[in-house]
C-alpha atoms as a PDB file:
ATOM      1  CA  UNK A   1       0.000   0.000   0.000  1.00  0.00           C
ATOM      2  CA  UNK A   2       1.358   3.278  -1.077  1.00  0.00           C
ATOM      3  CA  UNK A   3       0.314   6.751   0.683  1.00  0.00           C
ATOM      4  CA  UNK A   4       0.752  10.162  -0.760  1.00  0.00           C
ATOM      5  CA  UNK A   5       2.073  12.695   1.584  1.00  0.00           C
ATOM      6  CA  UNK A   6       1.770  16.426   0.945  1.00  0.00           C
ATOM      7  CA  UNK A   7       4.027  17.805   3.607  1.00  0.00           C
ATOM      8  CA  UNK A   8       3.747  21.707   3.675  1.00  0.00           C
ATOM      9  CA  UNK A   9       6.344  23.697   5.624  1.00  0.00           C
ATOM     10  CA  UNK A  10       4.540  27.394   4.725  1.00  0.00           C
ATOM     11  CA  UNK A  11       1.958  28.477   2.400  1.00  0.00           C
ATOM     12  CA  UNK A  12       4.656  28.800  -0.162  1.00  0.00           C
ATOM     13  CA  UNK A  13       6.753  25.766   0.266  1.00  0.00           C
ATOM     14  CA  UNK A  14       5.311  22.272  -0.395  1.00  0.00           C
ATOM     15  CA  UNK A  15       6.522  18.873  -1.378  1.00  0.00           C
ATOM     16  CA  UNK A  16       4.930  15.560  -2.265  1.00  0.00           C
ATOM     17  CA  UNK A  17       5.816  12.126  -1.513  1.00  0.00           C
ATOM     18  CA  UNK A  18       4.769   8.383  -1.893  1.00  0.00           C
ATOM     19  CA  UNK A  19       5.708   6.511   1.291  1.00  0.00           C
ATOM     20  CA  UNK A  20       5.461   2.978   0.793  1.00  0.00           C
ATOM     21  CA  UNK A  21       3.628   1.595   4.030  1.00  0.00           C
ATOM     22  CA  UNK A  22       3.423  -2.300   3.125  1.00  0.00           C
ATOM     23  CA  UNK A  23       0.821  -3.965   4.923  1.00  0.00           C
ATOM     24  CA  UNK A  24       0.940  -1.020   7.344  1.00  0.00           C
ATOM     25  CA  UNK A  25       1.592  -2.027  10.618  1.00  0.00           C
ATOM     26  CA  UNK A  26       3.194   1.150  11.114  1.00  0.00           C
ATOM     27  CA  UNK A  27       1.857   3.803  13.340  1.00  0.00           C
ATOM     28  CA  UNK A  28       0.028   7.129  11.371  1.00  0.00           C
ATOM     29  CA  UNK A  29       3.195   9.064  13.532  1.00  0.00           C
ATOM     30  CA  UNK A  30       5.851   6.623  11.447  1.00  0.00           C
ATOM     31  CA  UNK A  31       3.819   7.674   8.476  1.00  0.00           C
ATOM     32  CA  UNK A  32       4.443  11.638   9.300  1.00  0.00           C
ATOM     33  CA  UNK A  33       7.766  11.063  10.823  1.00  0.00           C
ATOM     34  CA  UNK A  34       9.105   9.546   7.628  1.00  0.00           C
ATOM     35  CA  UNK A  35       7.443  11.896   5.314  1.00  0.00           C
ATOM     36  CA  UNK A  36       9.042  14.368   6.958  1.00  0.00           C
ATOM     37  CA  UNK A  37      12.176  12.910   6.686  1.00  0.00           C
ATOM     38  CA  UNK A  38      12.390  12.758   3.471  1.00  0.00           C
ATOM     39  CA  UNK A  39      11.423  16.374   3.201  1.00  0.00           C
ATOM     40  CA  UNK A  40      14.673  17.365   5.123  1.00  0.00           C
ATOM     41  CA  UNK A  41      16.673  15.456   2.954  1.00  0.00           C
ATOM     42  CA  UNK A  42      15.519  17.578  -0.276  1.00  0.00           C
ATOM     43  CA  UNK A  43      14.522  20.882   1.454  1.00  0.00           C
ATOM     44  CA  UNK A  44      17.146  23.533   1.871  1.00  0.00           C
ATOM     45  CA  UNK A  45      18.618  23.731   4.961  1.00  0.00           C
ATOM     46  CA  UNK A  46      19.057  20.196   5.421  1.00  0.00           C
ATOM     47  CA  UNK A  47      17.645  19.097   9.099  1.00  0.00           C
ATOM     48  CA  UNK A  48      15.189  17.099  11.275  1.00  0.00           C
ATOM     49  CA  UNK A  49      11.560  18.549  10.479  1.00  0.00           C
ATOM     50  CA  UNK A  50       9.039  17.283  12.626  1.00  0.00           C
ATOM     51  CA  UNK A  51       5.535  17.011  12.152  1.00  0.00           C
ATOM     52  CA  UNK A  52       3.043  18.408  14.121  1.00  0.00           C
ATOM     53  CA  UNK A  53      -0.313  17.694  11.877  1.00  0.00           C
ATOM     54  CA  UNK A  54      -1.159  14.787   9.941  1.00  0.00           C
ATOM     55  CA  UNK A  55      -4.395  15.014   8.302  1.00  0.00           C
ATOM     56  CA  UNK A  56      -6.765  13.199   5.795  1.00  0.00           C
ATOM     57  CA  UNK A  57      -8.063  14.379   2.534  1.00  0.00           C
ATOM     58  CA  UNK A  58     -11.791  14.441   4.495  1.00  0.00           C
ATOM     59  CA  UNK A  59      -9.717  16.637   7.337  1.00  0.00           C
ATOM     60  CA  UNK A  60      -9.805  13.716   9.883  1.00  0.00           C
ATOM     61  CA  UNK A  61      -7.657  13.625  11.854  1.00  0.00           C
ATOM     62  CA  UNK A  62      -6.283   9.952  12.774  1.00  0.00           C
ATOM     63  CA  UNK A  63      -4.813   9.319  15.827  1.00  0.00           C
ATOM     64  CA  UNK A  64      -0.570   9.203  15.734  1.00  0.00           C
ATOM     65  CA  UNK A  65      -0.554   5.718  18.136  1.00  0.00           C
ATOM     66  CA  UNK A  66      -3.156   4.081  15.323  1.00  0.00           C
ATOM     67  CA  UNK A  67      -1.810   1.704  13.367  1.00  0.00           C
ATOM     68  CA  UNK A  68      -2.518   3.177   9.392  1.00  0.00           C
ATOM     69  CA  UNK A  69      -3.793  -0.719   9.085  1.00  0.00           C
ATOM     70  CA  UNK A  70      -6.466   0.311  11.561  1.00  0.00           C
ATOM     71  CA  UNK A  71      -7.368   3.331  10.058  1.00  0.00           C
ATOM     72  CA  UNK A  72      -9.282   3.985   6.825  1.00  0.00           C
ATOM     73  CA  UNK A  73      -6.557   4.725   4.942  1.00  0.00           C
ATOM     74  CA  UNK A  74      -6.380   3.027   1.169  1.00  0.00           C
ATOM     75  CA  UNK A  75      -3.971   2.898  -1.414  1.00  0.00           C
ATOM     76  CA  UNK A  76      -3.391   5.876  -3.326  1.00  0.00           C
ATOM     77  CA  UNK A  77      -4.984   8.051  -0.685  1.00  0.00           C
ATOM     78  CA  UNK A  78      -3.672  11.282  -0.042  1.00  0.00           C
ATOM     79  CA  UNK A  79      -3.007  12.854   3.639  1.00  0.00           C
ATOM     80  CA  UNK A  80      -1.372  16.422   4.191  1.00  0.00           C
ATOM     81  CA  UNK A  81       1.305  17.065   6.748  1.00  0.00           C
ATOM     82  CA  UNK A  82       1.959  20.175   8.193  1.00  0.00           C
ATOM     83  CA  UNK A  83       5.532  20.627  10.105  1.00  0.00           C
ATOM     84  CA  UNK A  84       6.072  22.292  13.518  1.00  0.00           C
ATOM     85  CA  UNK A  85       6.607  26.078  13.455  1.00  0.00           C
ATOM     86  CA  UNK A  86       8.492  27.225  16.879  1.00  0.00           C
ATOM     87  CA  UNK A  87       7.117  30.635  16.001  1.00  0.00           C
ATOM     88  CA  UNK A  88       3.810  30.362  16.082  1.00  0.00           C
ATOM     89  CA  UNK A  89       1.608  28.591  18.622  1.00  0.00           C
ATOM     90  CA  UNK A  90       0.148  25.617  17.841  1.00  0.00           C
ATOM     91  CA  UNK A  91      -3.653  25.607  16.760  1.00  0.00           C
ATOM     92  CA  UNK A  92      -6.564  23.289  17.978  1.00  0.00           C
ATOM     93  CA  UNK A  93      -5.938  20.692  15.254  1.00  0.00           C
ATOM     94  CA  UNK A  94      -2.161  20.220  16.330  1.00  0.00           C
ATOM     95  CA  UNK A  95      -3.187  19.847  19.659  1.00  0.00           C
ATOM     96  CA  UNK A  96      -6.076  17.231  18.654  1.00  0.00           C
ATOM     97  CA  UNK A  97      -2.857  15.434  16.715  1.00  0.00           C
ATOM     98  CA  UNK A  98      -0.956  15.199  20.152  1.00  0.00           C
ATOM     99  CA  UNK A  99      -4.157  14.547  22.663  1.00  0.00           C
END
């Protein structure tokens, strides 16, 4: 099973991935983590990014600790990522994503 990631780091800067989740018995938070990842491998400056939303196409908002087995996540479906920003506080959703 193959998810696309949108990961967006500002209103202007955004990058899409297809993270290959196998059978996914990963958590949704593995999912994020590694989308992220890759974004800070391609993004200049290089560095850890860290997620701090991870949201569905229908803006539902899974739980990181669910497995993405256990959620209603397909193949070929499309979640957005949004990356912590230390300058801003962090809105409702975020803190939904880390209840």
């Amino acid at each position: 099973m193959k998810i696309i990631c949108n990961v967006r780091a500002s209103e202007f800067v955004t990058r899409t991935y297809t993270i290959n989740v196998g059978t996914g018995n990963q958590f949704v938070s593995w999912l994020a983590s590694t989308a992220c990842l890759q974004f800070g491998q391609e993004h200049y400056p290089n560095g850890i990014y860290i997620p701090s939303l991870l949201k569905k196409e229908n803006d539902e908002i899974p739980h990181p600790r669910n497995r993405i087995k256990d959620t209603d996540l397909k193949d070929g479906d499309v979640v957005y990522i949004t990356l912590k920003d230390k300058t801003r506080q962090p809105d409702e959703e975020e803190k939904i994503w880390y209840r």
